[in-house]
C-alpha atoms as a PDB file:
ATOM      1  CA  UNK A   1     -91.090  20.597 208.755  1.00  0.00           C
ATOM      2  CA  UNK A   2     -94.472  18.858 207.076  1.00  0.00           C
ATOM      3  CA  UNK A   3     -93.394  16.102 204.854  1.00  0.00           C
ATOM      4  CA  UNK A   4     -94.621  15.893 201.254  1.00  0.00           C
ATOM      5  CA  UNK A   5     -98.045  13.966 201.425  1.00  0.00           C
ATOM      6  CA  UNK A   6     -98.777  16.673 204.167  1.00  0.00           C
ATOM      7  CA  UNK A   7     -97.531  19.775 201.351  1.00  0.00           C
ATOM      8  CA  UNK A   8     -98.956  18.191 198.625  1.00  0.00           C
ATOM      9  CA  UNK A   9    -102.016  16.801 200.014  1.00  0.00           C
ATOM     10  CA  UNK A  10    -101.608  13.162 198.679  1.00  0.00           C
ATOM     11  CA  UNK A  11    -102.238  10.478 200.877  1.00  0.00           C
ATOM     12  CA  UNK A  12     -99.488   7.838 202.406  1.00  0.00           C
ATOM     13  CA  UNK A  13     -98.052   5.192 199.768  1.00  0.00           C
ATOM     14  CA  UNK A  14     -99.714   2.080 202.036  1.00  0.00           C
ATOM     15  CA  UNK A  15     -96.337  -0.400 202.808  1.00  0.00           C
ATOM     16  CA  UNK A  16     -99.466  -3.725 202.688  1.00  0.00           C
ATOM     17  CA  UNK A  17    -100.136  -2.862 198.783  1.00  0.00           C
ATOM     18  CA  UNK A  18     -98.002  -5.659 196.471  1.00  0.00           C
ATOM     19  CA  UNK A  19     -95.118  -3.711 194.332  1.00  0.00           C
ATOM     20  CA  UNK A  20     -95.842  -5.349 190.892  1.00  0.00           C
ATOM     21  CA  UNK A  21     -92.837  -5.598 188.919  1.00  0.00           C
ATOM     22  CA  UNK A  22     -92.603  -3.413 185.667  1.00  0.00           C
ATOM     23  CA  UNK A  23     -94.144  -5.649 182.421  1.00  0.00           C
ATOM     24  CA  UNK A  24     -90.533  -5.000 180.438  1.00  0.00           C
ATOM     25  CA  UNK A  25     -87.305  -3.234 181.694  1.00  0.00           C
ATOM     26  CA  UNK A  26     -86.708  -0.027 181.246  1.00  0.00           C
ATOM     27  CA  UNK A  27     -85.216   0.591 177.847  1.00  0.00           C
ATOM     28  CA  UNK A  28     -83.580   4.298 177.666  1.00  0.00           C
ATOM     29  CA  UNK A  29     -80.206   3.448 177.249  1.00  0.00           C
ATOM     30  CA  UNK A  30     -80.962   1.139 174.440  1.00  0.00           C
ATOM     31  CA  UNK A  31     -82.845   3.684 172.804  1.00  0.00           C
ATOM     32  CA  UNK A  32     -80.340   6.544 173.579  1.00  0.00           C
ATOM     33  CA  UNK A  33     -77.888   3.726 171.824  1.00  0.00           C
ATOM     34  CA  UNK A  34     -79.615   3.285 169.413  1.00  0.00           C
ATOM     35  CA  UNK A  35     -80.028   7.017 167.846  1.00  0.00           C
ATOM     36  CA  UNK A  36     -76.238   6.449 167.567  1.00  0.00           C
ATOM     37  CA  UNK A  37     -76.552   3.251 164.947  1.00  0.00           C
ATOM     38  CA  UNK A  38     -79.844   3.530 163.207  1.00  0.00           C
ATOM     39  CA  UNK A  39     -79.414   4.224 159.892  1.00  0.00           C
ATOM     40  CA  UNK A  40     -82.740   4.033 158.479  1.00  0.00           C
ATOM     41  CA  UNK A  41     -83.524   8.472 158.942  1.00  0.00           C
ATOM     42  CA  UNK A  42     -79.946   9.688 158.677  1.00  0.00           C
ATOM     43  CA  UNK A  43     -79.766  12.493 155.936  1.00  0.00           C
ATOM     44  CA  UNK A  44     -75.989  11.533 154.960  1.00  0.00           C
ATOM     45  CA  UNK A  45     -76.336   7.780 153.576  1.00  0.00           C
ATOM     46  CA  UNK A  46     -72.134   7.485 153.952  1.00  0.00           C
ATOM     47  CA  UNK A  47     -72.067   7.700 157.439  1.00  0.00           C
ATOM     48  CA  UNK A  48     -71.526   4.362 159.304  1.00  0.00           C
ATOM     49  CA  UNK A  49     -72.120   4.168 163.033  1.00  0.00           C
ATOM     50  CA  UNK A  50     -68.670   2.946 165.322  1.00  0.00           C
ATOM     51  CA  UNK A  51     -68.699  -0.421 166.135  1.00  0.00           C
ATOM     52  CA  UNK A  52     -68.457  -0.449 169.652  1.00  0.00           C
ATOM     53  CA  UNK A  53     -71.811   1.869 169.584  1.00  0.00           C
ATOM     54  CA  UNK A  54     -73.597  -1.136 167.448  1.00  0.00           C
ATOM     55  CA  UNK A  55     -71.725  -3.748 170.025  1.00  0.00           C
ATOM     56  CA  UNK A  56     -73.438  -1.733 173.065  1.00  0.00           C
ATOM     57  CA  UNK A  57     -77.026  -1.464 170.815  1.00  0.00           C
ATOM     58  CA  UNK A  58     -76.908  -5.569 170.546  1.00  0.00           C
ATOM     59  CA  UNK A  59     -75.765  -5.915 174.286  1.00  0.00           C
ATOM     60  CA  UNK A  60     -77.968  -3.594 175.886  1.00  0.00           C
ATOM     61  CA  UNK A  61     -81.214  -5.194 174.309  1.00  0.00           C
ATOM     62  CA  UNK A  62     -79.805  -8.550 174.914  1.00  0.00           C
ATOM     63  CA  UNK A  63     -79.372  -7.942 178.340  1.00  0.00           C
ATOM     64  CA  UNK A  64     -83.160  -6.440 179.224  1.00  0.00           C
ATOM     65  CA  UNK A  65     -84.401  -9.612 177.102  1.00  0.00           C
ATOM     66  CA  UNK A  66     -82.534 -11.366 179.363  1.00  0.00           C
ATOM     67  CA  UNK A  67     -84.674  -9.776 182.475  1.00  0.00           C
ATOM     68  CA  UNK A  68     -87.350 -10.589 180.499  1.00  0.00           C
ATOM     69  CA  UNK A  69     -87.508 -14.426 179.992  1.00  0.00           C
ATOM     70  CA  UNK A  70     -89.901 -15.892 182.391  1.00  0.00           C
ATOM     71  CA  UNK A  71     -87.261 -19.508 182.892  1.00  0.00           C
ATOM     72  CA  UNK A  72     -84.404 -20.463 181.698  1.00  0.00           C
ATOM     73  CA  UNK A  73     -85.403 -23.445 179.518  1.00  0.00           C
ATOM     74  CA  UNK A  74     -83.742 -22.137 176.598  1.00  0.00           C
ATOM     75  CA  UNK A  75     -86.476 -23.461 174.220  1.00  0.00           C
ATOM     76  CA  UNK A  76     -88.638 -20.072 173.402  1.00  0.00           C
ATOM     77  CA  UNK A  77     -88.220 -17.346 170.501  1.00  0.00           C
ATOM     78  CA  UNK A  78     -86.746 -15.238 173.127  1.00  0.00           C
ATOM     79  CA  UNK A  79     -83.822 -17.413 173.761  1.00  0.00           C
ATOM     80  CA  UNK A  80     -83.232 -17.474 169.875  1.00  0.00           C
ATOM     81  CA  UNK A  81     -83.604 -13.616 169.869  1.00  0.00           C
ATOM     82  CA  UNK A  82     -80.854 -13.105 173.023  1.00  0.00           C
ATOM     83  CA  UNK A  83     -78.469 -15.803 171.231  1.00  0.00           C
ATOM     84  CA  UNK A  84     -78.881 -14.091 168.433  1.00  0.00           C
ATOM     85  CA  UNK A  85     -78.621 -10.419 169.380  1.00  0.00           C
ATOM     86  CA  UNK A  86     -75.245 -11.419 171.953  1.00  0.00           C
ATOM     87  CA  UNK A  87     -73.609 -12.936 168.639  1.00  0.00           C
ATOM     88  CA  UNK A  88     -74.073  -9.505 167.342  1.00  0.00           C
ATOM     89  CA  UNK A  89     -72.613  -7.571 170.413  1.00  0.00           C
ATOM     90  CA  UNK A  90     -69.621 -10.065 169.868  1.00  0.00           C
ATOM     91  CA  UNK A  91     -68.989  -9.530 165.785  1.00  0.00           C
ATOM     92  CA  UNK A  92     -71.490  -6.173 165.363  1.00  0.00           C
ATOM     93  CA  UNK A  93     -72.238  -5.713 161.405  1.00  0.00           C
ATOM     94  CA  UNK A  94     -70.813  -2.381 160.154  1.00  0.00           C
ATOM     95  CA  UNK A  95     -74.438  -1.080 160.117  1.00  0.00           C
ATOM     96  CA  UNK A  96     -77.698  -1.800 161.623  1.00  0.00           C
ATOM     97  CA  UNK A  97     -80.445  -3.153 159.181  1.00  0.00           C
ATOM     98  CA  UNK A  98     -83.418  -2.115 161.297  1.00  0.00           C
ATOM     99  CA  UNK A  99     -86.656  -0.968 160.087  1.00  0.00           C
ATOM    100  CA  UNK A 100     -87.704   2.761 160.145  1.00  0.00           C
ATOM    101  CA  UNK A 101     -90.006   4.493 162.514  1.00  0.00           C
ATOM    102  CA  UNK A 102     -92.738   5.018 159.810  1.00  0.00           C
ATOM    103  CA  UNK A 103     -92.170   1.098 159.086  1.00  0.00           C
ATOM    104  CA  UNK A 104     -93.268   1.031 162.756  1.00  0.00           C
ATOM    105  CA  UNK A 105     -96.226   3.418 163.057  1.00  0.00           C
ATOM    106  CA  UNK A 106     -98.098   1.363 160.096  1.00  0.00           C
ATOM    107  CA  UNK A 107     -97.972  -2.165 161.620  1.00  0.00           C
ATOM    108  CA  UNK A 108    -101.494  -3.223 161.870  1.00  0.00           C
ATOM    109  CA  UNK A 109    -102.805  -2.823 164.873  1.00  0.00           C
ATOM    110  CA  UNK A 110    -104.892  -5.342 166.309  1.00  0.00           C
ATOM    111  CA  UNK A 111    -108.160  -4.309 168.135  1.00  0.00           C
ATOM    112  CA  UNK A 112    -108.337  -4.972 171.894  1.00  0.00           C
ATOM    113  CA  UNK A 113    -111.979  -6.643 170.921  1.00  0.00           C
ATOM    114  CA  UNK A 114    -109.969  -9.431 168.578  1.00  0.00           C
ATOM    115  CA  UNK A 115    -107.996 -10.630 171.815  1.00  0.00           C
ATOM    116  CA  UNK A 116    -108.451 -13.422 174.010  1.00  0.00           C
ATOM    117  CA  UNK A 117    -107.516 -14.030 177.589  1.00  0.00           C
ATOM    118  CA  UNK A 118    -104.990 -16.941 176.760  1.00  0.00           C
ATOM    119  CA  UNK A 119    -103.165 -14.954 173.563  1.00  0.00           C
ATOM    120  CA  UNK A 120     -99.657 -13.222 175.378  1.00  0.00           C
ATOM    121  CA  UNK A 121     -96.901 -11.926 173.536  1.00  0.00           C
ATOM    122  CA  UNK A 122     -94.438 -14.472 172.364  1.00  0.00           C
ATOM    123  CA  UNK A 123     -91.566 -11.648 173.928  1.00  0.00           C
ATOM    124  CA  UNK A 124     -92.006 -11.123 177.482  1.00  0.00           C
ATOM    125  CA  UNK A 125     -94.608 -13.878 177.684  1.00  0.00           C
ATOM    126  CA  UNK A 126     -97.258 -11.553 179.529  1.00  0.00           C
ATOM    127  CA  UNK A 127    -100.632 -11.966 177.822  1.00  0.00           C
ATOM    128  CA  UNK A 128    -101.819  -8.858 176.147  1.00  0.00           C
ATOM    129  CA  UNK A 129    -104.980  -8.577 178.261  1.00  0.00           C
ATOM    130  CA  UNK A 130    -102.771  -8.324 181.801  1.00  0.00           C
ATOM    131  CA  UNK A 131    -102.054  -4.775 180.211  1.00  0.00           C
ATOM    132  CA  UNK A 132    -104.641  -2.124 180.588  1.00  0.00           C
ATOM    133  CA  UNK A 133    -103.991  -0.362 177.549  1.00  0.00           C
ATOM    134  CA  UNK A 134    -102.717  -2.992 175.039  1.00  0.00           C
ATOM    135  CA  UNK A 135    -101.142  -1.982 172.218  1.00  0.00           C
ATOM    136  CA  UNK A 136    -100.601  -5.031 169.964  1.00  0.00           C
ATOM    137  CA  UNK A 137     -99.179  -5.291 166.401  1.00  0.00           C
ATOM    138  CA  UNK A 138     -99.665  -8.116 163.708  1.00  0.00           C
ATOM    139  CA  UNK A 139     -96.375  -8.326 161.499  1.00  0.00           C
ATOM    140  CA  UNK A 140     -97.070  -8.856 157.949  1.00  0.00           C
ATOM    141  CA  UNK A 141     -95.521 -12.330 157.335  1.00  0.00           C
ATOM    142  CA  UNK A 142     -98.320 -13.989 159.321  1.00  0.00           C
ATOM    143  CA  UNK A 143    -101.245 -12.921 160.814  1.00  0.00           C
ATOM    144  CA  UNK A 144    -100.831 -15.324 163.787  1.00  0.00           C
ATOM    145  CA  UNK A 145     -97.735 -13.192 164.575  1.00  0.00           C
ATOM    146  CA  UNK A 146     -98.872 -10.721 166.990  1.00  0.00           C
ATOM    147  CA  UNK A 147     -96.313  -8.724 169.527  1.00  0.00           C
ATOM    148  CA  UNK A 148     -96.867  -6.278 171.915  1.00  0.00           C
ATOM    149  CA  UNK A 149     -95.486  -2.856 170.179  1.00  0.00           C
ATOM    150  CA  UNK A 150     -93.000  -2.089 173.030  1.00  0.00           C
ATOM    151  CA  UNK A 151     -91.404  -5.895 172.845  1.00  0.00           C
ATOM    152  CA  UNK A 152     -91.617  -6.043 169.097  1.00  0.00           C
ATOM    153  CA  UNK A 153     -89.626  -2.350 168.438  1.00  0.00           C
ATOM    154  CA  UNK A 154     -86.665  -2.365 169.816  1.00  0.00           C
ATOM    155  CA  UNK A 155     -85.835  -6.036 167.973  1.00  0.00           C
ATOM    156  CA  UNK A 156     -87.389  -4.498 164.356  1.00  0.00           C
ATOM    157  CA  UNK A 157     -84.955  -1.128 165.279  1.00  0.00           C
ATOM    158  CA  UNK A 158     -81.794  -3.419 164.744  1.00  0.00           C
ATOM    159  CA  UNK A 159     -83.339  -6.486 162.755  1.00  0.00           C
ATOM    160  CA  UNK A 160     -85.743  -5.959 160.073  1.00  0.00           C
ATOM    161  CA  UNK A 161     -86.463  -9.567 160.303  1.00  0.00           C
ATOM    162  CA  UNK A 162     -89.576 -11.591 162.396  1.00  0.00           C
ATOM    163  CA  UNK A 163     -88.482 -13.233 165.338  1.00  0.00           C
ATOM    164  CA  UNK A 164     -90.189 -15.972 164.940  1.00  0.00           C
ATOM    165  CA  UNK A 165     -89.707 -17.357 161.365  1.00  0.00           C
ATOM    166  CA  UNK A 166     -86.759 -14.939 160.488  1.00  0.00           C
ATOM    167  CA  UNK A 167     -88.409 -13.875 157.167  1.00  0.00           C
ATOM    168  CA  UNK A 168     -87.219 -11.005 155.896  1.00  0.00           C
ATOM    169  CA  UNK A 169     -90.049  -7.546 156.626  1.00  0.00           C
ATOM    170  CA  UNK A 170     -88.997  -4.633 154.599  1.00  0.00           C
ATOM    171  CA  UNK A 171     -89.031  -5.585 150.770  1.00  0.00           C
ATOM    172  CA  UNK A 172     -88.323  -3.573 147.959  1.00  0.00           C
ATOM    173  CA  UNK A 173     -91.811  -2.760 146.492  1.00  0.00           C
ATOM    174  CA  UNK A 174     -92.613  -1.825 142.368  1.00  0.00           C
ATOM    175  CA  UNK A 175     -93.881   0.614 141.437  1.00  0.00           C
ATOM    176  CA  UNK A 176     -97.448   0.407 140.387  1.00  0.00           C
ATOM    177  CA  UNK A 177     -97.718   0.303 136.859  1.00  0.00           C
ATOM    178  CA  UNK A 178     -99.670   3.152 135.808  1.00  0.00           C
ATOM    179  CA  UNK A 179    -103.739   2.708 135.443  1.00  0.00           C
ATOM    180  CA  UNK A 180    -104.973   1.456 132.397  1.00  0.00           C
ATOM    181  CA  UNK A 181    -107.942   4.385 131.661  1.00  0.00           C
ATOM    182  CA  UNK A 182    -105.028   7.056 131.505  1.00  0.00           C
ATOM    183  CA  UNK A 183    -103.339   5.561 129.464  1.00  0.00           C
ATOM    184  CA  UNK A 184    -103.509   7.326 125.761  1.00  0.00           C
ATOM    185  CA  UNK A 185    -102.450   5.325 122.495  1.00  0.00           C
ATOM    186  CA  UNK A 186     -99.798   3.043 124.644  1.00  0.00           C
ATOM    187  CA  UNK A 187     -97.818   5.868 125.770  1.00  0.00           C
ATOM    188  CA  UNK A 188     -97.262   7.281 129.243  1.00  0.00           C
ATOM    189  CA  UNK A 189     -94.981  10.616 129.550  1.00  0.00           C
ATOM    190  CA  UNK A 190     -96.191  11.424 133.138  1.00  0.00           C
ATOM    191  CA  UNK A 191     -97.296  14.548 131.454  1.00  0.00           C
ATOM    192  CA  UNK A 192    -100.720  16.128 133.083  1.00  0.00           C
ATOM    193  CA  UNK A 193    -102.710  17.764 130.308  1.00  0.00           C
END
């Protein structure tokens, strides 16, 4: 019986080639968790996840932040971020006050060109140009406050809050008042003529 490099004519994994560890642990089961708490695209705005689910949510992402923290000092945002998110696990809030996935998709993006060898992400501590394909986000309470996207969603899915200065990211915007030109005698009927 051939074995598989010979049936699939790849070559031998070498045994000399380093194993490089994986940048961030592998989050599934926080994100399988997590389609059991988050709130933000449920259709039926009544329905309140079970608390052990939001427990296991906070847990679960403390735990592979946890992996994540290059020493034990205790002194970096992450350490804030994992005391915060096990006080959670212990006491969960009735519902998770995340941000949305379209909250997500329009974070400015921040073009590879615009980084610099010593800038890492204030998360797992790896600097953004040890990545191949960076994919880096600037939230919008500072523009100093850059994250790679896959550190920086799983915390926004249950806090909607920065890690770093805690100020609040989702904000009820007004509505723009309407524009001044279509505006006939002072009166505005949103009426198309």
């Amino acid at each position: 019986m051939a074995s598989y490099e010979v049936e699939h004519n790849v070559p031998k994994p070498s045994t000399t080639e380093p194993s490089h560890p994986p940048r961030r642990p592998d989050l599934s089961t926080f994100f399988s968790t997590l389609q059991h708490v988050d709130t933000t695209d449920v259709s039926n705005g009544n329905a309140l996840p079970v608390p052990g689910d939001v427990s296991a949510a906070f847990r679960t992402l403390a735990e592979a932040f946890e992996r994540m923290r290059p020493d034990r000092s205790g002194e970096g945002p992450l350490d804030g971020m994992i005391e915060l998110l096990v006080a959670n696990s212990q006491a969960p809030p009735k519902e998770v006050k995340g941000v949305s996935q379209g909250f997500l998709d329009e974070l400015e993006r921040v073009p590879n060109k615009l980084l610099k060898p010593s800038m890492d992400c204030p998360i797992c501590g790896n600097p953004f140009l040890d990545d191949e394909y960076p994919l880096v986000v600037r939230l919008p309470c500072n523009r100093n406050h850059m994250f790679d996207l896959e550190c920086i969603a799983p915390w926004l899915k249950l806090h909607a809050t920065c890690p770093l200065d805690r100020k609040d990211l989702v904000k009820e915007k007004e509505p723009p008042p309407p524009p001044k030109d279509e505006e006939e005698d002072g009166e505005w009927d949103d009426m198309y003529a």
